[in-house]
Every structure is written in C-alpha cells, then in structure tokens.
N, C-alpha and C. Protein backbone atom coordinates (compact mmCIF):
# COMPACT_ATOMS: atom_id res chain seq x y z
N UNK A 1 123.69 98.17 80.30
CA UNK A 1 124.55 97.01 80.14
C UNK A 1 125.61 97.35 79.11
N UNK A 2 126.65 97.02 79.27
CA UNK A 2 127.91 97.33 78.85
C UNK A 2 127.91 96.38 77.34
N UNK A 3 127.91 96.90 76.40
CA UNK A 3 128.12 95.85 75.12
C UNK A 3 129.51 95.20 74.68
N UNK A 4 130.08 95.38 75.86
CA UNK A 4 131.89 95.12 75.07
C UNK A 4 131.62 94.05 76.35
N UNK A 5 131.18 93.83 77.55
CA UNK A 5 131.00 92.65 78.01
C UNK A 5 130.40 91.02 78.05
N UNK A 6 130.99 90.22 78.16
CA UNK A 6 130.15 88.99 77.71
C UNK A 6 129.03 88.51 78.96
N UNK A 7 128.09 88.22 79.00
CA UNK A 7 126.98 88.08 79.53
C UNK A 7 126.75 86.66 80.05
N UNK A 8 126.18 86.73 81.41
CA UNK A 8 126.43 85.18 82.45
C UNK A 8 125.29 85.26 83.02
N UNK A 9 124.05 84.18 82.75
CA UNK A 9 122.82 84.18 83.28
C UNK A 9 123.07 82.66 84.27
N UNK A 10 122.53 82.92 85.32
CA UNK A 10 122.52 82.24 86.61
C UNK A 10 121.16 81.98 86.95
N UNK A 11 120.63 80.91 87.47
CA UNK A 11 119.56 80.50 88.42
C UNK A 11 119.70 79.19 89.21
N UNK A 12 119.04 79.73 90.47
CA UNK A 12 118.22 78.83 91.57
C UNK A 12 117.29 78.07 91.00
N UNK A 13 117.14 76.85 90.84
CA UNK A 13 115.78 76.15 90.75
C UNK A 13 114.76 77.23 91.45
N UNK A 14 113.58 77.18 90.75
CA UNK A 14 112.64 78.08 91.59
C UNK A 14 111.67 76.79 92.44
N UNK A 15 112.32 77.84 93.95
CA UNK A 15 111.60 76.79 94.78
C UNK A 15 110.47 76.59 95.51
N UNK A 16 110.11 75.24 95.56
CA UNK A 16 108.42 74.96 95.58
C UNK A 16 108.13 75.00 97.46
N UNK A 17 107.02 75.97 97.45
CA UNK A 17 106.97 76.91 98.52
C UNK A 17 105.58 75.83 99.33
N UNK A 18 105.62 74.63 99.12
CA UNK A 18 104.68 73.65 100.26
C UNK A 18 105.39 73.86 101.98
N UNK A 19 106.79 74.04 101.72
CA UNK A 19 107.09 74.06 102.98
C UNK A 19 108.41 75.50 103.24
N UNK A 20 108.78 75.28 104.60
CA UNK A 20 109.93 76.56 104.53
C UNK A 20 110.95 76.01 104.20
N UNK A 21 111.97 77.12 103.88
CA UNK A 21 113.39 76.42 103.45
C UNK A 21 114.14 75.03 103.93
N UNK A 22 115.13 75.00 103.53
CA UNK A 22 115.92 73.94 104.22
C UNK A 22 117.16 73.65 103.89
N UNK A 23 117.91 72.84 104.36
CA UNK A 23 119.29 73.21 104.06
C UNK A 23 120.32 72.93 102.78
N UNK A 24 119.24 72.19 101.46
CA UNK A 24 119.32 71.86 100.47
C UNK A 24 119.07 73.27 99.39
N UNK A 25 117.95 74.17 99.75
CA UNK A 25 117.83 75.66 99.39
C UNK A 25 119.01 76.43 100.09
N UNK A 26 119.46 75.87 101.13
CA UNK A 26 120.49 76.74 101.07
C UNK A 26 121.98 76.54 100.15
N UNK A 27 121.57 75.47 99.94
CA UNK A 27 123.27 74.53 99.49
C UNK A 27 123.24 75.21 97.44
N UNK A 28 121.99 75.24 97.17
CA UNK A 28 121.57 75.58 96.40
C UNK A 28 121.83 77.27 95.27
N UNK A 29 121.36 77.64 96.44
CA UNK A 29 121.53 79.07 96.44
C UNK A 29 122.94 79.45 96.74
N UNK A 30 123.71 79.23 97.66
CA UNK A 30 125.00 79.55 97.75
C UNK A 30 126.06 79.18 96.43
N UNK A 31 126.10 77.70 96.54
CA UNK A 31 126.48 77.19 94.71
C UNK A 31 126.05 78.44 93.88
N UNK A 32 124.89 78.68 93.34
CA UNK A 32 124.68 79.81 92.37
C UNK A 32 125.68 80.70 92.52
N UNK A 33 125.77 81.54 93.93
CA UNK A 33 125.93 82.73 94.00
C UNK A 33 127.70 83.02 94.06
N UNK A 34 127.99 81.27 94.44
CA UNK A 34 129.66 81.21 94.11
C UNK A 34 130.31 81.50 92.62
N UNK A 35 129.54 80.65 91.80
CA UNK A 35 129.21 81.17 90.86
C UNK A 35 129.03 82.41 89.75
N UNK A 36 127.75 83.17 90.74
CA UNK A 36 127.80 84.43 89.73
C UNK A 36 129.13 85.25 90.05
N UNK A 37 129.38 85.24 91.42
CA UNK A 37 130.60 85.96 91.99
C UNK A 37 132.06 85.35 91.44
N UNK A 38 132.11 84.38 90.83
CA UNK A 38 133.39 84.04 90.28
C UNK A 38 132.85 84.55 88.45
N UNK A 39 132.04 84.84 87.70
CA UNK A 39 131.97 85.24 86.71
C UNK A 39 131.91 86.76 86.93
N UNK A 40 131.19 87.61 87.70
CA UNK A 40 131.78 88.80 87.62
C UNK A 40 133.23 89.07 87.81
N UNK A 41 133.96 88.54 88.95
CA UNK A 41 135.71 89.03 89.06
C UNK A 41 136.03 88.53 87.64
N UNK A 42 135.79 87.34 86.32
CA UNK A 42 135.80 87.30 85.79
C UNK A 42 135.56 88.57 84.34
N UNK A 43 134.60 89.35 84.41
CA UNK A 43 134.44 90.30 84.13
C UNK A 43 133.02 90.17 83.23
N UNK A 44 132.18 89.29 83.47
CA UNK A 44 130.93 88.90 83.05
C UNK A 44 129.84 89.96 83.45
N UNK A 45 129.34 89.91 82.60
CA UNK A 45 127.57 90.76 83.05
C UNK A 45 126.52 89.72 83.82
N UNK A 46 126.53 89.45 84.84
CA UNK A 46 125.98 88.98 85.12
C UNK A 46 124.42 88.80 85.80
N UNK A 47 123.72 88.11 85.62
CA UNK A 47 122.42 88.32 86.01
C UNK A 47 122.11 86.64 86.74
N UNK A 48 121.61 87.04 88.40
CA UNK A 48 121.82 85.69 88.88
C UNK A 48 119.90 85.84 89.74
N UNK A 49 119.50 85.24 88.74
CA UNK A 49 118.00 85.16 89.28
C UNK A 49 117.76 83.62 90.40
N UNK A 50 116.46 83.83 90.93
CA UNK A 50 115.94 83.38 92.35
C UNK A 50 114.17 83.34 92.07
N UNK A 51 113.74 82.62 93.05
CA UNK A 51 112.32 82.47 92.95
C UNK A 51 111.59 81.94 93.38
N UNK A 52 110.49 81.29 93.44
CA UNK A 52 109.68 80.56 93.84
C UNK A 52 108.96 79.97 93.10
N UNK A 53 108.24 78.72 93.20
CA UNK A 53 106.77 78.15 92.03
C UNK A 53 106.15 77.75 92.90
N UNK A 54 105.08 78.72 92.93
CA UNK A 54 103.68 78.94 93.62
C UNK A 54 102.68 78.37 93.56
N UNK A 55 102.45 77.26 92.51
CA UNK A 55 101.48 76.56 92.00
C UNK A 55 101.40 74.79 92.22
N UNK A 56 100.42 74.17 92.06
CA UNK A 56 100.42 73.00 92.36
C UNK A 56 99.54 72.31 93.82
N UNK A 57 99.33 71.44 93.34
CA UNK A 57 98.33 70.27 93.92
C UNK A 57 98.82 70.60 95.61
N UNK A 58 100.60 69.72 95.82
CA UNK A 58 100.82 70.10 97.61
C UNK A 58 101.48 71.27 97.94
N UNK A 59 101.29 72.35 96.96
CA UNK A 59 100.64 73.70 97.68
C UNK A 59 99.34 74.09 98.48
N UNK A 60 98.34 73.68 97.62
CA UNK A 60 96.79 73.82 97.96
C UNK A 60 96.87 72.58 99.35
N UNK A 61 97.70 71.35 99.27
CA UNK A 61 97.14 70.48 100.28
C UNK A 61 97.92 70.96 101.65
N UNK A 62 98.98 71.88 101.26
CA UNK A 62 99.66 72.45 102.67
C UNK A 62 98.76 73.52 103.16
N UNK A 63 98.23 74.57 101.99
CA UNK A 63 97.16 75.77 103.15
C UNK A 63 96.48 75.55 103.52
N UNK A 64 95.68 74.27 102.80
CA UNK A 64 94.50 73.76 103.52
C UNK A 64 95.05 73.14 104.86
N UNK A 65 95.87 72.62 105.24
CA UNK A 65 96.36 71.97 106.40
C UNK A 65 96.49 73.00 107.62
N UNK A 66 97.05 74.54 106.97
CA UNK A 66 96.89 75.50 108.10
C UNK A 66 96.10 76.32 108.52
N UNK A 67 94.56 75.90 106.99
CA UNK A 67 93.90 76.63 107.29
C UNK A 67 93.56 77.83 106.35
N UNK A 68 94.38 77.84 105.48
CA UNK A 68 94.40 79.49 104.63
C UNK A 68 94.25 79.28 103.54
N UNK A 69 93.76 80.29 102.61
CA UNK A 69 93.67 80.42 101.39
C UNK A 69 95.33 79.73 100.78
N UNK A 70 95.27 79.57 99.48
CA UNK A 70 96.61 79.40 99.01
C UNK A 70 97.58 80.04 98.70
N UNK A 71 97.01 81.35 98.41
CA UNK A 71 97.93 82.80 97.85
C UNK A 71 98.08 83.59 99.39
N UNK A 72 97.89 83.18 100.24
CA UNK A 72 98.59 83.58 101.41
C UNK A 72 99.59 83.06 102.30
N UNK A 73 98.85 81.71 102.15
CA UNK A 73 100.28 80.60 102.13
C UNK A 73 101.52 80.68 101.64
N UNK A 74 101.09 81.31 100.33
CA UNK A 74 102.26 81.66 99.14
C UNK A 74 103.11 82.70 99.92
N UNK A 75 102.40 83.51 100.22
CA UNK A 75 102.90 84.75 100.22
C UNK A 75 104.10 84.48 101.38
N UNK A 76 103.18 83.74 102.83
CA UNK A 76 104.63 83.54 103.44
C UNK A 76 105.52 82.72 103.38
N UNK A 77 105.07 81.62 102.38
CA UNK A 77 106.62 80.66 102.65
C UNK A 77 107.85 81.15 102.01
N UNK A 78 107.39 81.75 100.45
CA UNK A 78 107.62 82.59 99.60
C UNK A 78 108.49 83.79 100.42
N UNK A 79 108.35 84.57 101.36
CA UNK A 79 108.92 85.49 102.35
C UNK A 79 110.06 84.63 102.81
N UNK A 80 109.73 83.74 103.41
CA UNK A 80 110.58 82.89 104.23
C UNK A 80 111.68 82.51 103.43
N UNK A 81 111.50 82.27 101.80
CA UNK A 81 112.36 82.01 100.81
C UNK A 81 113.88 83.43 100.39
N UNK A 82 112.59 84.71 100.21
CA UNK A 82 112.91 85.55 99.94
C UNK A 82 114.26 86.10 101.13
N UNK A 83 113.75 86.13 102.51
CA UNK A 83 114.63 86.18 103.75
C UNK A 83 115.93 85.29 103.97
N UNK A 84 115.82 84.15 103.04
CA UNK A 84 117.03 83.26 103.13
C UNK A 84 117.87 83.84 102.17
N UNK A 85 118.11 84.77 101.43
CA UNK A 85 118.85 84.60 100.40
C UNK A 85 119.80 85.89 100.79
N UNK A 86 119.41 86.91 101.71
CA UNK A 86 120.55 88.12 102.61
C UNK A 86 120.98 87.22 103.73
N UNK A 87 120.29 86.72 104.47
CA UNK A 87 121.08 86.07 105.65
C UNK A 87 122.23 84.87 104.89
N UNK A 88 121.99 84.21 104.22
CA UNK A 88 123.51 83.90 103.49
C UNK A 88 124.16 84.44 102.60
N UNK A 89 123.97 85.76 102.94
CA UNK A 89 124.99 86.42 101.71
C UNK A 89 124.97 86.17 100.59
N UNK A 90 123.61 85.74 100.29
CA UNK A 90 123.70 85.52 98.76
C UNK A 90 123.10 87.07 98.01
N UNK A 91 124.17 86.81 96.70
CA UNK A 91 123.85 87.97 95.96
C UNK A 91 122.71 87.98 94.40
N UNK A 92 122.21 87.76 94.67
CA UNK A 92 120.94 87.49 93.70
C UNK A 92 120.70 88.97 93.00
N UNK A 93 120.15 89.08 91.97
CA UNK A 93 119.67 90.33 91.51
C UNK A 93 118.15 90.78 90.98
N UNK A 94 117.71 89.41 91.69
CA UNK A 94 115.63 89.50 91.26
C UNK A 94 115.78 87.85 91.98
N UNK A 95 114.07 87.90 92.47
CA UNK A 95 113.56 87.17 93.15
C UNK A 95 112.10 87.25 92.23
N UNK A 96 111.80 86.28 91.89
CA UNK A 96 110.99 85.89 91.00
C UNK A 96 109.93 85.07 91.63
N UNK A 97 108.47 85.10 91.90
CA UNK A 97 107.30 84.93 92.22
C UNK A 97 106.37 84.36 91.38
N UNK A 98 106.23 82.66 90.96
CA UNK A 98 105.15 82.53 89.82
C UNK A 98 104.20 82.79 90.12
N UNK A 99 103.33 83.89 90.97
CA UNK A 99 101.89 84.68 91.08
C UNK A 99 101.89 86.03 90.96
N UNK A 100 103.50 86.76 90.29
CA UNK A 100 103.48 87.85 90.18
C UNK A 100 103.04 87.91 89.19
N UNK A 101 102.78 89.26 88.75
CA UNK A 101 101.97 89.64 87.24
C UNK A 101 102.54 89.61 86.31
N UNK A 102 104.16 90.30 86.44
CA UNK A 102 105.23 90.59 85.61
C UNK A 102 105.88 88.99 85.12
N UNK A 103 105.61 87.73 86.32
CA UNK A 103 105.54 86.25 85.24
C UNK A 103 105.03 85.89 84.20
N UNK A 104 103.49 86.25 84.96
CA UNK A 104 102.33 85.56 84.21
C UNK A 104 102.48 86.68 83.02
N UNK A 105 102.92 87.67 82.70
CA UNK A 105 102.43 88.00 81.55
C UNK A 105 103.63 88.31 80.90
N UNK A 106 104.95 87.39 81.26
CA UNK A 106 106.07 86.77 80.49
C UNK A 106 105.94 85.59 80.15
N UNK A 107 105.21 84.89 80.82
CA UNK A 107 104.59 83.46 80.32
C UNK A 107 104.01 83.36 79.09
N UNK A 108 103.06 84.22 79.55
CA UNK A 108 102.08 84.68 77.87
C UNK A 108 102.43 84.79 76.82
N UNK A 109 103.52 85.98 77.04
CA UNK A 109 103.92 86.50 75.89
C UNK A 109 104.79 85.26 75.36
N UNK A 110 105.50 84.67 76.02
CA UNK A 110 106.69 83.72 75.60
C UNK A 110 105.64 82.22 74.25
N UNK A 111 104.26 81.97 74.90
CA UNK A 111 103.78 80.76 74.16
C UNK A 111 103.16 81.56 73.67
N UNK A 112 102.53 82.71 73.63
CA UNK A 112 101.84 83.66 72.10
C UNK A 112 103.15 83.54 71.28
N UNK A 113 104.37 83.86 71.58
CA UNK A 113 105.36 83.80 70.61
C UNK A 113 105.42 82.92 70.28
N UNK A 114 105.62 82.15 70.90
CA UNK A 114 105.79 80.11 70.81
C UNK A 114 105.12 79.74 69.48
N UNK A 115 103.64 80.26 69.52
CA UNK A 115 102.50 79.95 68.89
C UNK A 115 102.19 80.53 67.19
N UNK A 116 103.16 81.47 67.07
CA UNK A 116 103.15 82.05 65.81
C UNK A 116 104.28 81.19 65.09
C-alpha cells in the first residue's frame, strides 16, 4: 500500500443468507461498487469489502425447512451471494464469511482488545 495515498474503506451490509439474493442485494452492492470505483479514479486506496452473516435463529429455521444441517445451508446461499457480485460487475476485493476462521478469530481478537 502506497503511503502517499489517502485510504477509502467501503462495505456491503453483510448479507443475511436465510434466503438467495434479491434485487435489493443487488441495488446494494452496485451503490458500493459505484462508489469504490469513483474513489479510486479519484486516486484513493481503496478497499471495498462484501460478505455474509451466517448466524441466527431464521437461518437454523430455513435449513431445517430444507432439511440440512445449517453450515451447509450456509455454505450455499452464501455461494449464491458470492456468484452475484462478478455477474454484476461488481468489483469487491474480499468476500467475507461470518463462519470463516479468519472472522471468528478477528472477532476475538477485536473484544480481547476491547477488554483490556
């Protein structure tokens, strides 16, 4: 990262994966990415994150509805999320998963810090 540049952090609501996209995740995501793309020609460092939140009550009441564990559920709506964001040309630079490891143990660290 360039230190003579000024720095532009971007995000998507991270979205809640009970069901597949829709055209509000898309309206969503595009906004952002108009965005990061008008702060880079700008000449910004930009970092335009994406994601999902994997957790919660009508998560568990949607896999149970199809049948599946919940972290598989996850896994595909979560895909289905992940797949929307090249088919509109959106330019994102991380896709963020609250059941990845590399969260949960930024989570941690963030309220161990919190906590001192």
């Amino acid at each position: 990262m360039s230190s003579d540049k000024k720095t532009f952090y971007i995000t998507t609501p991270i979205y809640y994966v009970n069901d597949k996209p829709h055209l509000g995740h898309a309206y969503t995501s595009i906004a952002c990415d108009v965005m990061a793309r008008h702060k880079k020609l700008d000449g910004y460092e930009t970092y335009f994150l994406s994601g999902t939140d994997e957790h919660g009550q009508k998560v568990q009441q949607a896999a149970e509805a199809k049948g599946i564990d919940p972290q598989s559920f996850t896994d595909e709506v979560s895909q289905n999320f992940r797949d929307l964001l090249p088919a509109l040309n959106v330019s994102n630079d991380d896709f963020i998963r609250t059941t990845e490891e590399r969260h949960k143990i930024a989570c941690q660290a963030l309220w161990k810090r919190r906590a001192e």
